[in-house]
C-alpha atoms as a PDB file:
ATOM      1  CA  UNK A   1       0.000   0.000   0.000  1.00  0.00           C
ATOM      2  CA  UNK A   2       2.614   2.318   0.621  1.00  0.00           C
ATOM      3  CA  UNK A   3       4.043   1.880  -2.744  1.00  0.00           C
ATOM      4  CA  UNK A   4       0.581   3.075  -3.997  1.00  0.00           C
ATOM      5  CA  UNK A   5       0.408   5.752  -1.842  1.00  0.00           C
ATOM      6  CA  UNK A   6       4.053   7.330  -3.226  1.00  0.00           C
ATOM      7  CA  UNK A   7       2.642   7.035  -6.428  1.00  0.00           C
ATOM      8  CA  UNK A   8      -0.256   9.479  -5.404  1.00  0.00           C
ATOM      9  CA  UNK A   9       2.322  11.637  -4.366  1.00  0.00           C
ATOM     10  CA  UNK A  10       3.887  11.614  -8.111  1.00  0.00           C
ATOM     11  CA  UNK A  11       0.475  12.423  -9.451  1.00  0.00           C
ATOM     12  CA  UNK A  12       0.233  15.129  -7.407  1.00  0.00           C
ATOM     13  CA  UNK A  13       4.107  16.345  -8.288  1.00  0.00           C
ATOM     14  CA  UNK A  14       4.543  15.653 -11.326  1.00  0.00           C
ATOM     15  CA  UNK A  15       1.454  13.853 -13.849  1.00  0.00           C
ATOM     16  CA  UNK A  16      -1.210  16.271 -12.875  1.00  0.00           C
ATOM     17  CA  UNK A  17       1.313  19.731 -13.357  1.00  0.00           C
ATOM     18  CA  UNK A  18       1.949  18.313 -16.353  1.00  0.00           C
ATOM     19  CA  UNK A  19      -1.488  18.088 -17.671  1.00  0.00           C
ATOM     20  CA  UNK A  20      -2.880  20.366 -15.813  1.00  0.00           C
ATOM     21  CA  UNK A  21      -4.642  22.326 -18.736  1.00  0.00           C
ATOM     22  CA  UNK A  22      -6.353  18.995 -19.621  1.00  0.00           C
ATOM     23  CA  UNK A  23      -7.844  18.686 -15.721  1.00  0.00           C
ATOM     24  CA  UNK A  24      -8.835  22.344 -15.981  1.00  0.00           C
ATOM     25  CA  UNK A  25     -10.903  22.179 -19.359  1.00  0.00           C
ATOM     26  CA  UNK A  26     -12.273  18.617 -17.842  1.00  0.00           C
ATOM     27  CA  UNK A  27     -13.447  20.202 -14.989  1.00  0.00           C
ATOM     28  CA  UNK A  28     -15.068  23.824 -16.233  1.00  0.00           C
ATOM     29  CA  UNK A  29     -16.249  22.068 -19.411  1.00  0.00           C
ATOM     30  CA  UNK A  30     -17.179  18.581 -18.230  1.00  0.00           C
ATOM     31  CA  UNK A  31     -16.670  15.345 -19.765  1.00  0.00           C
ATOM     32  CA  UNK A  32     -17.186  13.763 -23.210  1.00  0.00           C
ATOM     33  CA  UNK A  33     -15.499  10.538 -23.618  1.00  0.00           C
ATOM     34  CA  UNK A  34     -15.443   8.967 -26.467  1.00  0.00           C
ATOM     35  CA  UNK A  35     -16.566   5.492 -25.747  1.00  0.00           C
ATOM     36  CA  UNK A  36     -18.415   2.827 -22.860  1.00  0.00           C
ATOM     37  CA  UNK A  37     -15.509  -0.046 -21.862  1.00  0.00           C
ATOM     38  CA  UNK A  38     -17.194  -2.510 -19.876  1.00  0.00           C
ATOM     39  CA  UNK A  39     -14.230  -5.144 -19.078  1.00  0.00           C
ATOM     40  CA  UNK A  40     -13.460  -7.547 -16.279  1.00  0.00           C
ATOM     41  CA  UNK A  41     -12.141  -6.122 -12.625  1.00  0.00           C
ATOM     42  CA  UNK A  42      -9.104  -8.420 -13.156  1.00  0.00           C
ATOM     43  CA  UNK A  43      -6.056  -5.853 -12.611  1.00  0.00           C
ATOM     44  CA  UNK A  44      -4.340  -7.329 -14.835  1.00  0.00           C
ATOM     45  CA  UNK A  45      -6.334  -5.729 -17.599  1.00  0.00           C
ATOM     46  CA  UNK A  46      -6.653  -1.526 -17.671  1.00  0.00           C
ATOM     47  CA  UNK A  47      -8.586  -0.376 -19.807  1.00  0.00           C
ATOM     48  CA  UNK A  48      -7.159   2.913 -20.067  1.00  0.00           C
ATOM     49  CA  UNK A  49      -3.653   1.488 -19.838  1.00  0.00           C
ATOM     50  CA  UNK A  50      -4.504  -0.876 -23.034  1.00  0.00           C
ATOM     51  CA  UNK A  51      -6.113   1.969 -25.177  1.00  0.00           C
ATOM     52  CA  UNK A  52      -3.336   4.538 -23.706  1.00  0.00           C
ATOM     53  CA  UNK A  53      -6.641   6.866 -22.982  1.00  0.00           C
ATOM     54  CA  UNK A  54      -5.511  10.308 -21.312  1.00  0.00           C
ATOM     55  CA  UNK A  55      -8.406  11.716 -19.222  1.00  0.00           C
ATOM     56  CA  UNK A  56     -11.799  12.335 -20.339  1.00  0.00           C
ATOM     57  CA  UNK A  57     -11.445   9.464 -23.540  1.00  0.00           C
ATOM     58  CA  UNK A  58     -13.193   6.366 -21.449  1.00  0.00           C
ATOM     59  CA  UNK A  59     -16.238   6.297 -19.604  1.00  0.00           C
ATOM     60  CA  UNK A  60     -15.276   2.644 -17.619  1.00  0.00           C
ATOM     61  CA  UNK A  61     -17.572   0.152 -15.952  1.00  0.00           C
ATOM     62  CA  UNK A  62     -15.473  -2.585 -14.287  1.00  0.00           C
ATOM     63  CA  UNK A  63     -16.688  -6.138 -12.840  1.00  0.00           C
ATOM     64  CA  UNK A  64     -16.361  -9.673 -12.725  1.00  0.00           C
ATOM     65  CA  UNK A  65     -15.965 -11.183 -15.755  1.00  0.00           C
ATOM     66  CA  UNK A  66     -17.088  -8.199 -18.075  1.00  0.00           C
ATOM     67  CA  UNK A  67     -20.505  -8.787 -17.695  1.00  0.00           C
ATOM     68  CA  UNK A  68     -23.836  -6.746 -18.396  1.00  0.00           C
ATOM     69  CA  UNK A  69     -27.039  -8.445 -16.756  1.00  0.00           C
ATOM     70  CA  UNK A  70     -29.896  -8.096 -19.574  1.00  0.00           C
ATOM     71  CA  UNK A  71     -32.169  -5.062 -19.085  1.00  0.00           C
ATOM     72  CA  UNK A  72     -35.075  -5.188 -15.962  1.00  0.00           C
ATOM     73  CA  UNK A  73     -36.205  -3.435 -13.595  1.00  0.00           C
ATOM     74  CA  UNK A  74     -34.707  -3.982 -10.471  1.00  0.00           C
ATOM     75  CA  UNK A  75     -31.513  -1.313 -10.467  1.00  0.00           C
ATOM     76  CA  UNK A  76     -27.861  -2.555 -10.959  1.00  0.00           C
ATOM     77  CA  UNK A  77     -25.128  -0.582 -11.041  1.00  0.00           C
ATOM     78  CA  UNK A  78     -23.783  -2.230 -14.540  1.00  0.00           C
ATOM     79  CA  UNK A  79     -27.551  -1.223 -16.143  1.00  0.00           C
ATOM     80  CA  UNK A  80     -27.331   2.284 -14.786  1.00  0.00           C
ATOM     81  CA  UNK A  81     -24.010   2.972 -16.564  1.00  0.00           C
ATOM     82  CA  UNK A  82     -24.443   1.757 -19.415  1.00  0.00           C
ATOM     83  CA  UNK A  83     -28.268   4.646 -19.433  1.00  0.00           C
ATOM     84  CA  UNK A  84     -26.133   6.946 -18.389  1.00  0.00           C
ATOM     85  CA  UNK A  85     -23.403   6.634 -21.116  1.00  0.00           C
ATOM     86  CA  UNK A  86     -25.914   6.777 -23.685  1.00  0.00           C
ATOM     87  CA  UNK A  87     -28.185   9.384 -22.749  1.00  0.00           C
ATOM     88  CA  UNK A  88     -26.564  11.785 -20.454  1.00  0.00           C
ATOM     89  CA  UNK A  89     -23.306  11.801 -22.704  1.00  0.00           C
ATOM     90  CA  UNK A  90     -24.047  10.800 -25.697  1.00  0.00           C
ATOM     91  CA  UNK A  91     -21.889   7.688 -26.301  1.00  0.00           C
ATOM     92  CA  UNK A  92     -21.624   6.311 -29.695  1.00  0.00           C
ATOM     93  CA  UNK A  93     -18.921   3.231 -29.258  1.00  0.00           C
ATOM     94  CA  UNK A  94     -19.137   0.777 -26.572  1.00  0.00           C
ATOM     95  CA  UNK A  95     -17.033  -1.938 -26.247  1.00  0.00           C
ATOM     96  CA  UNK A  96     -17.444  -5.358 -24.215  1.00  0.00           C
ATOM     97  CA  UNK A  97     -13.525  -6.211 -23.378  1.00  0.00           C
ATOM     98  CA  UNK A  98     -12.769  -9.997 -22.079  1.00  0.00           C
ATOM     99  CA  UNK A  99      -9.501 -11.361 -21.192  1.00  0.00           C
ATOM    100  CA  UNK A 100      -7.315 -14.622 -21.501  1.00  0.00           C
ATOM    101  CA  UNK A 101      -7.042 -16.270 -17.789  1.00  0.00           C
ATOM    102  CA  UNK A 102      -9.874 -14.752 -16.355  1.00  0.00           C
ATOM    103  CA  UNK A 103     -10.842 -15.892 -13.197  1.00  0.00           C
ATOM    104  CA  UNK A 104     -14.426 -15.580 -13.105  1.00  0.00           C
ATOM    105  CA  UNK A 105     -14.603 -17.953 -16.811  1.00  0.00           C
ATOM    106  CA  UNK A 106     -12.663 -20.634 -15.059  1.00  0.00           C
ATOM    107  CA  UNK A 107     -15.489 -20.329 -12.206  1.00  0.00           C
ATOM    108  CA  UNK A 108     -18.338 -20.459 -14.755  1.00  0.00           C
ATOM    109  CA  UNK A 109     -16.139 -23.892 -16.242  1.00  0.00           C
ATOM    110  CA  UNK A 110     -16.067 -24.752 -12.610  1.00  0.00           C
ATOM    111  CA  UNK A 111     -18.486 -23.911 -10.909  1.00  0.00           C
ATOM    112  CA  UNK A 112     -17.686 -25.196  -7.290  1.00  0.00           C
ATOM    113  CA  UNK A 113     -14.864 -22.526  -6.860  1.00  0.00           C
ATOM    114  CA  UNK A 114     -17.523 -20.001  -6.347  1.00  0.00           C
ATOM    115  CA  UNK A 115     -19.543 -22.506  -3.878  1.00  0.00           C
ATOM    116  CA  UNK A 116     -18.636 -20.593  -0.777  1.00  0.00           C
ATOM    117  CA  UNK A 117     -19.227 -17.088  -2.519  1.00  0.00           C
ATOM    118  CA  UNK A 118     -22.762 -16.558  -2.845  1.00  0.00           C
ATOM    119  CA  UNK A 119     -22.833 -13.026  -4.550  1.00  0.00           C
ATOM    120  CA  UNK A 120     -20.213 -14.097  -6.909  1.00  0.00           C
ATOM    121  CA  UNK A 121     -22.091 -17.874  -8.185  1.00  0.00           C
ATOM    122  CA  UNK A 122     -25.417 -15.555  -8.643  1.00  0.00           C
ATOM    123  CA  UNK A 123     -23.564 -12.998 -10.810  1.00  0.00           C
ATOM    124  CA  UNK A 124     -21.741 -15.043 -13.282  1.00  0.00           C
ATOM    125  CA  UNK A 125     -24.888 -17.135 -13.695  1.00  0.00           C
ATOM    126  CA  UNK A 126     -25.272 -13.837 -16.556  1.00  0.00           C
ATOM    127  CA  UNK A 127     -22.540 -16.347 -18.101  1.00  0.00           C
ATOM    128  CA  UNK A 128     -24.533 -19.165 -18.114  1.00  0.00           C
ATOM    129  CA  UNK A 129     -25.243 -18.720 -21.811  1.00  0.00           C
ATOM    130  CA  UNK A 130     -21.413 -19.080 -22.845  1.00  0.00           C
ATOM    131  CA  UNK A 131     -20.580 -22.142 -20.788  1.00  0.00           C
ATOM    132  CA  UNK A 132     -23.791 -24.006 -22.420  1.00  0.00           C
ATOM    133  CA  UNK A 133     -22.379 -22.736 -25.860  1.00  0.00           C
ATOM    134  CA  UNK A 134     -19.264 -24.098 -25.348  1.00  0.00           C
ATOM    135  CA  UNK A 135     -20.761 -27.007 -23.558  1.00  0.00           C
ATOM    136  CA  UNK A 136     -22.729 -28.305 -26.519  1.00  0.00           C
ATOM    137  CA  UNK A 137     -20.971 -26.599 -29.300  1.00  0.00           C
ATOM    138  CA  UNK A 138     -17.475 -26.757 -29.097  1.00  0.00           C
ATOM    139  CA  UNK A 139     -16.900 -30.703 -27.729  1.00  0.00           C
ATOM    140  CA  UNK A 140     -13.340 -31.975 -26.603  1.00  0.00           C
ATOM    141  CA  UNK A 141     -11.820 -29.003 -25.638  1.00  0.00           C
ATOM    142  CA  UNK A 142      -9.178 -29.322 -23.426  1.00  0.00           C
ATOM    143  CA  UNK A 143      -8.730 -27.253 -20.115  1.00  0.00           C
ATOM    144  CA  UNK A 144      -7.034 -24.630 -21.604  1.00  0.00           C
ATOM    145  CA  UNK A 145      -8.831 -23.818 -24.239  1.00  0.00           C
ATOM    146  CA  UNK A 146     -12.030 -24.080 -22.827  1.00  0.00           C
ATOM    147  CA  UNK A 147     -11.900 -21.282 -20.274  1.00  0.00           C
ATOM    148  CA  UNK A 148     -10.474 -19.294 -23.631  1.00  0.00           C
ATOM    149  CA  UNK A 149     -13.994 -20.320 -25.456  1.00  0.00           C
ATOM    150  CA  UNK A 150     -16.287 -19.273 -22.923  1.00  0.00           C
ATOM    151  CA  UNK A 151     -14.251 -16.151 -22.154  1.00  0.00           C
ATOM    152  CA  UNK A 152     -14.730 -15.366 -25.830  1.00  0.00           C
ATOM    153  CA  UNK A 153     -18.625 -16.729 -25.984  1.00  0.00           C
ATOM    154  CA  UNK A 154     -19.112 -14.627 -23.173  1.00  0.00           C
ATOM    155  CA  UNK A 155     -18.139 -11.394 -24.796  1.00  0.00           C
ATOM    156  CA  UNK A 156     -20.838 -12.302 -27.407  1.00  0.00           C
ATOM    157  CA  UNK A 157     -22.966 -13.182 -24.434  1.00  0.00           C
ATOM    158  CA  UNK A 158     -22.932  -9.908 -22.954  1.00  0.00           C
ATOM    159  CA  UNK A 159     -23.430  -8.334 -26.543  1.00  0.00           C
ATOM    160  CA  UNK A 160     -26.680  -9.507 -26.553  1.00  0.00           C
ATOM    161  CA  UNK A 161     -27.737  -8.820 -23.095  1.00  0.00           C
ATOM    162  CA  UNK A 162     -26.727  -4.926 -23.982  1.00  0.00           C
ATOM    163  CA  UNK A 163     -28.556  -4.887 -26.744  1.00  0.00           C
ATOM    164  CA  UNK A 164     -31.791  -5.506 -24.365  1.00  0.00           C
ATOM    165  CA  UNK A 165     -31.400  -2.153 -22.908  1.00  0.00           C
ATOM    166  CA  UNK A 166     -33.993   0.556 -23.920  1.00  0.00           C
ATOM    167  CA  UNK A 167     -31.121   3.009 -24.630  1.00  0.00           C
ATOM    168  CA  UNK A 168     -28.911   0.839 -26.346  1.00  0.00           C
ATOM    169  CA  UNK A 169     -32.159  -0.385 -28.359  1.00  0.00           C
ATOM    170  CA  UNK A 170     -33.039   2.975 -29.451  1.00  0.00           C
ATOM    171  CA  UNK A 171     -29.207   4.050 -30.455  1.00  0.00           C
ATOM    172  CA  UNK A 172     -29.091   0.895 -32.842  1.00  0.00           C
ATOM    173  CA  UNK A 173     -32.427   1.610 -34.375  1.00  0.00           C
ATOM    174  CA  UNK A 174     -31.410   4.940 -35.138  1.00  0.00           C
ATOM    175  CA  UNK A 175     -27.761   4.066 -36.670  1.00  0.00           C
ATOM    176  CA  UNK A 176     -25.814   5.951 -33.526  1.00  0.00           C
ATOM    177  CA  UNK A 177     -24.498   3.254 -31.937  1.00  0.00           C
ATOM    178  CA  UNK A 178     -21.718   0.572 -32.616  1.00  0.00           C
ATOM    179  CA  UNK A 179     -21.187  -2.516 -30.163  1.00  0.00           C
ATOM    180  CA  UNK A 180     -17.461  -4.176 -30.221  1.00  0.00           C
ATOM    181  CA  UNK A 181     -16.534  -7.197 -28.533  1.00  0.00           C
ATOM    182  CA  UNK A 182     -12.671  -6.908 -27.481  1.00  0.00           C
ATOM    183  CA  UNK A 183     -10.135  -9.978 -26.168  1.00  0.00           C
ATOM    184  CA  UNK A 184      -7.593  -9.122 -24.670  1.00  0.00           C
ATOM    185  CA  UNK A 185      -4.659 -12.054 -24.774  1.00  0.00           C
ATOM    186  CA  UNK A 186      -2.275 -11.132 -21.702  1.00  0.00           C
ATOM    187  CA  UNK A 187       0.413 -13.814 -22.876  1.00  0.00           C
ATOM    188  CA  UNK A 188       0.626 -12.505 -25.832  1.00  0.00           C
ATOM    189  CA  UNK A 189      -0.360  -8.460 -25.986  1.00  0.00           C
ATOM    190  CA  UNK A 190      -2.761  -8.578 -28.384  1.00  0.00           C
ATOM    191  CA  UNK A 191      -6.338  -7.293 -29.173  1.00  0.00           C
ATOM    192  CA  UNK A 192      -8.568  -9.298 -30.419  1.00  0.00           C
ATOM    193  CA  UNK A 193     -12.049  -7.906 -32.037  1.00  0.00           C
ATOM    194  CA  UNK A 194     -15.478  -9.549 -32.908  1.00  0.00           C
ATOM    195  CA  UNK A 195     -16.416  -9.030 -36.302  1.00  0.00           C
ATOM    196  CA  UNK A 196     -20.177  -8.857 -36.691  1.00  0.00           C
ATOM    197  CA  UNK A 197     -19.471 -10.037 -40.175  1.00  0.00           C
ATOM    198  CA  UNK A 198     -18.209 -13.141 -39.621  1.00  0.00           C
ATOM    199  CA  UNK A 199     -18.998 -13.801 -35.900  1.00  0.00           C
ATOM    200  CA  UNK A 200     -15.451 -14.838 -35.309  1.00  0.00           C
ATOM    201  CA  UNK A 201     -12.598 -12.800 -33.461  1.00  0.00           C
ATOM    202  CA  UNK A 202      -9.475 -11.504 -35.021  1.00  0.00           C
ATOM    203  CA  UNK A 203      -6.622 -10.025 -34.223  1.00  0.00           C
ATOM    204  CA  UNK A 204      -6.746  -6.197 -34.640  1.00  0.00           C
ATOM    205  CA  UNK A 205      -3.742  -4.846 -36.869  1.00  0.00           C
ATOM    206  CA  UNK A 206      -3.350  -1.329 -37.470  1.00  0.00           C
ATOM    207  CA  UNK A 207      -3.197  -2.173 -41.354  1.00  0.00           C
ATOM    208  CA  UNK A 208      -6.581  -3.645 -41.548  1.00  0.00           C
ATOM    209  CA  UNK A 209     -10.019  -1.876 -40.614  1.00  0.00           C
ATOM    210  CA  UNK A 210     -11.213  -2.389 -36.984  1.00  0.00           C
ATOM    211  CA  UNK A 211     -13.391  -4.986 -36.876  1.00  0.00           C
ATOM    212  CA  UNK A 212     -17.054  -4.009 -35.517  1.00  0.00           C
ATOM    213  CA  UNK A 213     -19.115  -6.485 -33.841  1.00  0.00           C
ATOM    214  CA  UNK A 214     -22.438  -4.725 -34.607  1.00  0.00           C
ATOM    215  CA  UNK A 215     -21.550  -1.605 -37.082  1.00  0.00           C
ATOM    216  CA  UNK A 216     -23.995   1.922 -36.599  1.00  0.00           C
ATOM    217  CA  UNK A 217     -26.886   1.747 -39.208  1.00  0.00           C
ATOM    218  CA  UNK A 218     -30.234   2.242 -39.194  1.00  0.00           C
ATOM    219  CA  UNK A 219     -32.145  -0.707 -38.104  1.00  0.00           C
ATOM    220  CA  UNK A 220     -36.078  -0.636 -38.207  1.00  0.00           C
ATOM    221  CA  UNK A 221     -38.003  -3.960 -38.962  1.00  0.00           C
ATOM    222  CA  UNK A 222     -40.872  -2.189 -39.767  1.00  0.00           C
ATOM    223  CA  UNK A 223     -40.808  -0.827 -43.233  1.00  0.00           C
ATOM    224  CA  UNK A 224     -43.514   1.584 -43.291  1.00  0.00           C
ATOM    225  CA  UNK A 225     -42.072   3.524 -46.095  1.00  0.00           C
ATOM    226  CA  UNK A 226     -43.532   0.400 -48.225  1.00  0.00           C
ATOM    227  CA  UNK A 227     -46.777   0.394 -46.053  1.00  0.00           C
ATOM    228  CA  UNK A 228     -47.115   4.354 -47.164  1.00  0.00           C
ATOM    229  CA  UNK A 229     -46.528   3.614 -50.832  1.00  0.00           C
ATOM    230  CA  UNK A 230     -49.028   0.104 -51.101  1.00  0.00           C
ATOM    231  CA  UNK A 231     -51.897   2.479 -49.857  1.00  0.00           C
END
């Protein structure tokens, strides 16, 4: 703790003098980050630290195992951020970010490490739908590589679950939102992105266009421009 501690001390020294005209317009003129990151608590995996954000670029929601319950009622602190985002500032991009060796997939592979943590066992049961995926889907997988499956299923998981929030709904239908579905692979530093296209992840190269996991268009199933015109 101390060590943390000292480095308070250099923020206060030497990071925020530095950048301190950035921390005054933040603070008279507010924030507008440029994107949602909902990723796992693990610190292993920084959000900021992977996109090398400065201040003001990430609006971050943090838990175990990346996940975002589907939309209801009762309040949770996951469902509130991601309203928030979307209609307070106006968030375009978010992103769902997973990670290799993630603790809370090898719980959802395993369920009895969680036994004696009742909180945690209810929570990741909004992974349920990637272990039964990967379950039935991907057969023979060793250890190894089935945490890796479900840690990538659940990414596409969570995608979905997003997608059942009102605000989330509404910024698809109307083309002014994009979901991505990140990996992050801590052995070897790399990204890895869903693409929507192809519903497989890929390694993001800075050569190649990002892949998007659901790209901003306009999305109405009701075509009553057709309706209109048959009348």
């Amino acid at each position: 703790m101390n060590e943390l501690i000292g480095r308070v001390f250099s923020f206060e020294k030497t990071v925020f003098p530095n950048q301190s005209d950035l921390y005054g317009k933040l603070a008279t003129q507010g924030q507008s980050p440029k994107a949602l990151m909902i990723s796992c608590a693990d610190s292993r995996v920084v959000p900021e630290h992977i996109m090398q954000a400065e201040p003001g670029d990430l609006f971050v929601c943090r838990n175990a195992g990346n996940i975002v319950p589907p939309f209801a009622q009762k309040i949770g602190g996951v469902s509130a951020t991601v309203e928030y985002a979307v209609m307070a500032l106006g968030v375009r991009d978010i992103i769902v970010c997973g990670h290799s060796d993630c603790g809370a997939m090898k719980a959802v592979a395993h369920p009895e490490m969680v036994a004696s943590m009742p909180n945690v066992a209810v929570w990741l049961n909004h992974s349920d739908a990637a272990q039964k995926v990967v379950a039935d889907a991907y057969p023979g997988l060793g250890e190894t590589d089935r945490v890796r499956a479900i840690s990538l299923e659940n990414v596409v998981a969570q995608i979905a679950h997003l997608r059942t929030h009102p605000s989330v709904a509404s910024g698809i239908a109307r083309g002014e939102i994009a979901l991505h579905g990140w990996f992050v692979d801590i052995h070897a530093g790399q990204i890895l992105a869903l693409d929507g296209e192809t519903d497989r992840f890929v390694v993001v190269r800075d050569d190649t266009p990002l892949p998007v996991a659901v790209k901003p268009a306009r999305r109405r199933a009701a075509d009553f421009d057709l309706v209109e015109a048959a009348e």
